[in-house]
C-alpha atoms as a PDB file:
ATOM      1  CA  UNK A   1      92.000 122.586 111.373  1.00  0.00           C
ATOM      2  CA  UNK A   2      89.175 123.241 113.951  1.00  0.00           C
ATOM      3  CA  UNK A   3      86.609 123.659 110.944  1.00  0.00           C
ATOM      4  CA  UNK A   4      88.147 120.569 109.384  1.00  0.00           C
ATOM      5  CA  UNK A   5      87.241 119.048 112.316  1.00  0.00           C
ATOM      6  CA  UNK A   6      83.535 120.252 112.549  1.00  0.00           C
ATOM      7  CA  UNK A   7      82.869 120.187 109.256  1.00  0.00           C
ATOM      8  CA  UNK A   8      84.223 116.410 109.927  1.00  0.00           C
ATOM      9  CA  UNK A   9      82.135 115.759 112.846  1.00  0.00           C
ATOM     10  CA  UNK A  10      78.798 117.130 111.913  1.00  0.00           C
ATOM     11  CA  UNK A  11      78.526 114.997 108.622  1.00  0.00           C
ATOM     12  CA  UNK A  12      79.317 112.121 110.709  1.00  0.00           C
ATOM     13  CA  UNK A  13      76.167 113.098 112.503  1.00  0.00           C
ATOM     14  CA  UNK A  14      74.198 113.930 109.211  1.00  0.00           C
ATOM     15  CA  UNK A  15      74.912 110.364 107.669  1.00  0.00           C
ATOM     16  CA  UNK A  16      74.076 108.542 111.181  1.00  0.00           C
ATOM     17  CA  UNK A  17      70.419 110.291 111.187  1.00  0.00           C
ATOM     18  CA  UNK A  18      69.061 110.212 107.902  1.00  0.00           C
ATOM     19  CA  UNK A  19      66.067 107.567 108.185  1.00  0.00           C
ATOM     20  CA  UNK A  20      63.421 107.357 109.830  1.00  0.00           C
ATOM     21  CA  UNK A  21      60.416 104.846 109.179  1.00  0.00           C
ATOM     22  CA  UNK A  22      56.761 105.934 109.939  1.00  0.00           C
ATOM     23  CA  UNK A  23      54.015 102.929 110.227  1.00  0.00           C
ATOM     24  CA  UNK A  24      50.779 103.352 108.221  1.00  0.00           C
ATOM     25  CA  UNK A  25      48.281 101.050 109.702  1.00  0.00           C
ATOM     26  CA  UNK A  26      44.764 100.421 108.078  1.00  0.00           C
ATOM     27  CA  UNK A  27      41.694  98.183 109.300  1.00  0.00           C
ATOM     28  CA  UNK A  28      39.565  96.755 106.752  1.00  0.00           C
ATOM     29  CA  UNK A  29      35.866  95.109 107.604  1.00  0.00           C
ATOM     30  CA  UNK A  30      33.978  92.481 105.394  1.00  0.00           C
ATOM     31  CA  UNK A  31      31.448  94.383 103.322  1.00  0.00           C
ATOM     32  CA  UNK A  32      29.831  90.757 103.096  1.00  0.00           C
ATOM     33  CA  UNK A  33      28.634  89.111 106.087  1.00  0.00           C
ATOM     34  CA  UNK A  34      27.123  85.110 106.731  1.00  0.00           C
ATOM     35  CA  UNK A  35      24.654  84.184 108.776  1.00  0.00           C
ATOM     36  CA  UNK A  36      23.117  80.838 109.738  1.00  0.00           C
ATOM     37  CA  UNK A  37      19.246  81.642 109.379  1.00  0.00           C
ATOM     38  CA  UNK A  38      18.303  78.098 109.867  1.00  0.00           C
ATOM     39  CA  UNK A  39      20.405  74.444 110.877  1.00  0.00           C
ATOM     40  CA  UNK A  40      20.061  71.646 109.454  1.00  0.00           C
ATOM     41  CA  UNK A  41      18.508  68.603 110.326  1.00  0.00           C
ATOM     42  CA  UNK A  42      19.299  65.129 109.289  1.00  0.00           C
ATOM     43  CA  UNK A  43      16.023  63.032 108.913  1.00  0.00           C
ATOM     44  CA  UNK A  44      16.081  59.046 108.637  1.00  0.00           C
ATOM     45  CA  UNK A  45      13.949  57.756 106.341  1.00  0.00           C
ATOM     46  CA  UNK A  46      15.159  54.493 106.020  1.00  0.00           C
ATOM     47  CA  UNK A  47      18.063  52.739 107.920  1.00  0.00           C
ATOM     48  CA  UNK A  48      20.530  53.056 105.215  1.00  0.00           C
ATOM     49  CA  UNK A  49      20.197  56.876 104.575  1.00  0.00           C
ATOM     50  CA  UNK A  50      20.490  60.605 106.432  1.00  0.00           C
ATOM     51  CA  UNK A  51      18.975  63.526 104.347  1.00  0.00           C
ATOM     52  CA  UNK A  52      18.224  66.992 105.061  1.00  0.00           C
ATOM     53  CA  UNK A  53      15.327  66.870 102.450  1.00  0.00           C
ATOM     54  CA  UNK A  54      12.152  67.668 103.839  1.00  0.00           C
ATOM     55  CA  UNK A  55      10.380  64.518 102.164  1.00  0.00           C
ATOM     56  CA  UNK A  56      12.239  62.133 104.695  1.00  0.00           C
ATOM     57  CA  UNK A  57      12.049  64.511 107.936  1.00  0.00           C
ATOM     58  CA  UNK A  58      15.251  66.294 107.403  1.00  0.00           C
ATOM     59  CA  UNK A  59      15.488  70.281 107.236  1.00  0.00           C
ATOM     60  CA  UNK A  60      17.812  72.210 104.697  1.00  0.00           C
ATOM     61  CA  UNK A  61      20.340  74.487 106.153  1.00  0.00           C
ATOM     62  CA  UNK A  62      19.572  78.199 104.587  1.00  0.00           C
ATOM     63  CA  UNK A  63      22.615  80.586 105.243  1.00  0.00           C
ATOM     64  CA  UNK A  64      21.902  84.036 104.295  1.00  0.00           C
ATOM     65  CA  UNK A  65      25.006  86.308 102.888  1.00  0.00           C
ATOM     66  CA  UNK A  66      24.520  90.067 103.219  1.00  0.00           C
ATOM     67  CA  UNK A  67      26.624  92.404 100.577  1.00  0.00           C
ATOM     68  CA  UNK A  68      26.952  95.567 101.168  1.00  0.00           C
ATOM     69  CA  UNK A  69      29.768  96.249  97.816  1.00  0.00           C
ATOM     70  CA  UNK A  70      28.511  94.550  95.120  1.00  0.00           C
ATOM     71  CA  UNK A  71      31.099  92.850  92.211  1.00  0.00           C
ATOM     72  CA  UNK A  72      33.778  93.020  95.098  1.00  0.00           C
ATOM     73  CA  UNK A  73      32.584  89.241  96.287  1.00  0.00           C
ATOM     74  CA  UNK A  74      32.288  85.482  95.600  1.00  0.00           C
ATOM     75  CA  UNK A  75      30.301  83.203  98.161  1.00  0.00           C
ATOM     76  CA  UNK A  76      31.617  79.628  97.950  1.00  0.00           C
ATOM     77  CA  UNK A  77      29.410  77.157  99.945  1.00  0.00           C
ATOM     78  CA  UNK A  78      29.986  73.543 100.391  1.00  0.00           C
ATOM     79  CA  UNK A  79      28.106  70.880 101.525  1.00  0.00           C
ATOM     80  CA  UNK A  80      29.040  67.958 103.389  1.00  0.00           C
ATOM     81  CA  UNK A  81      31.482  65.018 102.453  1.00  0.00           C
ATOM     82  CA  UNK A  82      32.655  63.688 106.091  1.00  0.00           C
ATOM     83  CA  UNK A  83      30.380  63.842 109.629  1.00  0.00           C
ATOM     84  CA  UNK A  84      32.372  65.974 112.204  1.00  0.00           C
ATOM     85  CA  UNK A  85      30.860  63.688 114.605  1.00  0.00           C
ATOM     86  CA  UNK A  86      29.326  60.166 114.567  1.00  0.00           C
ATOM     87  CA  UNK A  87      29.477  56.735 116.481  1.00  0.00           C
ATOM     88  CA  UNK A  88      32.032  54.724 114.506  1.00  0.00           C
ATOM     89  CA  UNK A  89      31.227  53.384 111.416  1.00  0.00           C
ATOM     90  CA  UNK A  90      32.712  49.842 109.219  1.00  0.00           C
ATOM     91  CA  UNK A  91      31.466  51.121 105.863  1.00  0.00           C
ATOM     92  CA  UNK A  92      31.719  53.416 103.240  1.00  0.00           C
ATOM     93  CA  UNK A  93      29.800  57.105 103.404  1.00  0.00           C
ATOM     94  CA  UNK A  94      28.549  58.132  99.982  1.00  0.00           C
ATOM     95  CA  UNK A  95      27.821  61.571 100.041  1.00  0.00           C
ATOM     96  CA  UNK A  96      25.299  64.296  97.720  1.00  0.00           C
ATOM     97  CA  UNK A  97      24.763  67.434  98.374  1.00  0.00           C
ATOM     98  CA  UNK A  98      23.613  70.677  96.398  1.00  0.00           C
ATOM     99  CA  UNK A  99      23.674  74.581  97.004  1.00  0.00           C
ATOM    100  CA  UNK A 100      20.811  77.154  95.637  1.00  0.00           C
ATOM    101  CA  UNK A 101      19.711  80.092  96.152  1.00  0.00           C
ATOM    102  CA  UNK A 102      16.515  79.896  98.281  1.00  0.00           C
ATOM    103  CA  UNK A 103      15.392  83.624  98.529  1.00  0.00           C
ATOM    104  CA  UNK A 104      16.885  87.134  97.466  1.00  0.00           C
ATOM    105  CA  UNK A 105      16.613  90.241  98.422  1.00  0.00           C
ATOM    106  CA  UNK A 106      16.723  92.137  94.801  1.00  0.00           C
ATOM    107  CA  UNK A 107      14.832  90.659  91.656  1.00  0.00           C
ATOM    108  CA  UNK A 108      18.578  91.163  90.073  1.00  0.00           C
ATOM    109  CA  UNK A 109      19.892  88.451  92.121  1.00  0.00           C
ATOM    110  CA  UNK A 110      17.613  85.900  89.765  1.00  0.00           C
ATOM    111  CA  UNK A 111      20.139  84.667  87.849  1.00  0.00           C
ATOM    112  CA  UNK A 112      22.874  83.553  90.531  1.00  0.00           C
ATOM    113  CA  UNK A 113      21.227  79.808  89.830  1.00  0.00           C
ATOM    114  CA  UNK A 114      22.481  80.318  86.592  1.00  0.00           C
ATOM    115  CA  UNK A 115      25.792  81.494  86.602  1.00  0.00           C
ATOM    116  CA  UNK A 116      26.541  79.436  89.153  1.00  0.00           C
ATOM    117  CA  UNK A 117      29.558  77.387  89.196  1.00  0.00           C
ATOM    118  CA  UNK A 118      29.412  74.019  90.878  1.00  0.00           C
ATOM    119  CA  UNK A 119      32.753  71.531  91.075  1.00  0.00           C
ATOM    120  CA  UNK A 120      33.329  68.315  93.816  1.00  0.00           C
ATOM    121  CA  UNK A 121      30.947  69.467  96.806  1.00  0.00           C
ATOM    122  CA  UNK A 122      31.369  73.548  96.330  1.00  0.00           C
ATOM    123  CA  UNK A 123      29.152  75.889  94.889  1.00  0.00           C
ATOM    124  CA  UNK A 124      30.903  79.461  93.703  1.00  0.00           C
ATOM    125  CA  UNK A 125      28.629  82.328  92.790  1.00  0.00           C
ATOM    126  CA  UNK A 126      29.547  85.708  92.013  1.00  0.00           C
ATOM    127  CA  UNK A 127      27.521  88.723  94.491  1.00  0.00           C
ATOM    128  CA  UNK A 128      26.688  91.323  91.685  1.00  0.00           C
ATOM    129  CA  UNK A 129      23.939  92.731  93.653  1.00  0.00           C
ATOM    130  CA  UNK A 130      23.817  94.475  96.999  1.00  0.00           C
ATOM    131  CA  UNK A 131      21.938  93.071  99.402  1.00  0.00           C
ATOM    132  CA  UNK A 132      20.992  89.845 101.147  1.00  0.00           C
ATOM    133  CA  UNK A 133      20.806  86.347  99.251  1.00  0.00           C
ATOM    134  CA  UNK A 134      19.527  82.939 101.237  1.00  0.00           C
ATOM    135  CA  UNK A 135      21.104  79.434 100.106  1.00  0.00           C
ATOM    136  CA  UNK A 136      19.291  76.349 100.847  1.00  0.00           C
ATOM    137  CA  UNK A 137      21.939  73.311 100.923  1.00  0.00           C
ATOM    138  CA  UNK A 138      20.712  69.862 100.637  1.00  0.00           C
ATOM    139  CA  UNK A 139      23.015  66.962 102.278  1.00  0.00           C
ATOM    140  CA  UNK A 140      22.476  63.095 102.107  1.00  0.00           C
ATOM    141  CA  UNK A 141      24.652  60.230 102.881  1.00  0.00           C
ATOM    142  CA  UNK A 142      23.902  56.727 102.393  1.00  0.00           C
ATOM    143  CA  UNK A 143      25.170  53.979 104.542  1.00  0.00           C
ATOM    144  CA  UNK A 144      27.277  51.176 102.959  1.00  0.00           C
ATOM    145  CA  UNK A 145      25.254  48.794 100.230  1.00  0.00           C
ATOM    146  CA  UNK A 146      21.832  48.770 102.575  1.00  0.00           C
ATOM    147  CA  UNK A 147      23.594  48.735 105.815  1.00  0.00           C
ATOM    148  CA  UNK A 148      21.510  50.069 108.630  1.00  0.00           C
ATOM    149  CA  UNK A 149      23.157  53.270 110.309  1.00  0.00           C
ATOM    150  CA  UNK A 150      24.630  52.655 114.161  1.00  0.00           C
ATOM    151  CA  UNK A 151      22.368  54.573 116.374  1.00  0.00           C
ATOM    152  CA  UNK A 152      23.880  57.607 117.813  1.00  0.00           C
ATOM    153  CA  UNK A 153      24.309  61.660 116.802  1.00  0.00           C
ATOM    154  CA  UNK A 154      25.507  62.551 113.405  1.00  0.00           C
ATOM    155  CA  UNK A 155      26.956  66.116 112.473  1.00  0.00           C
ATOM    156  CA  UNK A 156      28.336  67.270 109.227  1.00  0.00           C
ATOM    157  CA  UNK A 157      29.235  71.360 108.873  1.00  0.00           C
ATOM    158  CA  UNK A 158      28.459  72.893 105.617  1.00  0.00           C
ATOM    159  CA  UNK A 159      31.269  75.381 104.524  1.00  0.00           C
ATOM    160  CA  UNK A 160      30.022  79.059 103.843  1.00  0.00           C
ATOM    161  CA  UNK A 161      32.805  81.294 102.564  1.00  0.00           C
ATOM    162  CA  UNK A 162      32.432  85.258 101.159  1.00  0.00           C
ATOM    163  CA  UNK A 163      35.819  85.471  99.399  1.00  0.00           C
ATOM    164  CA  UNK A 164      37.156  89.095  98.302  1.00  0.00           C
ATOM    165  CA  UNK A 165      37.760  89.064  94.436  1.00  0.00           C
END
């Protein structure tokens, strides 16, 4: 009876005590980084319109993305559609904008233009190439049918995005 008993009581034990969970923790860091290498300026040629282009006093943003894994990463950059800040406007915005590649850091990085992939105000292009790539983005927006902008501070943000593939 007494080893009935132990036998009894020790499985008991053995079925309370059988799991155990362990964590497995990992850190992964970006192998592509962004950086702002210039900010854009809004110039005002005429009344009616804000433009980065050089031509009417603006300056294009150029946002640099450095890839350290290439074929691992897609940089998705959009320009402008809405001003995060501006004194209040009665009309209608109509926005343009364009991404290219400005300056690259490896002749094989030539043909990003090209296989780019452009749809509503983003820009997609697949980082095949390690190493750094610059982006110039162009931004206009013109003021109702030749309606004079209200004086004050515009600001629009372009988007910049290194996605993992």
């Amino acid at each position: 009876m007494f080893k009935l008993v132990s036998v009894l009581s020790l499985s008991v034990f053995v079925l309370n005590a059988i799991a155990e969970e362990t964590p497995i923790t990992g850190t992964v860091e970006s192998k592509c980084m962004i950086v702002t290498d210039i900010e854009g300026i809004y110039g005002n040629s005429t009344p009616s319109n804000l433009s980065t282009d050089p031509a009417d006093g603006g300056v294009e943003p150029i946002i640099r993305f450095d890839v350290l894994q290439p074929d691992y990463y897609k940089a998705v950059i959009s320009h402008p559609i809405s001003f995060s800040q501006s004194p209040p406007l009665s009309d209608v915005v109509t926005w343009t904008g364009s991404t290219s590649v400005n300056e690259v850091s490896d002749t094989q990085m030539s043909g990003y233009d090209t296989n780019k992939v452009t749809y509503d105000n983003s820009t997609e292009y697949d980082l095949t190439v390690a190493g750094s790539t610059w982006f110039k983005v162009s931004s206009e927006a013109d003021y109702g049918y030749d309606r004079a902008f209200p004086s004050g501070i515009y600001r629009s943000m372009v988007t910049a995005e290194c996605i993992a593939q």
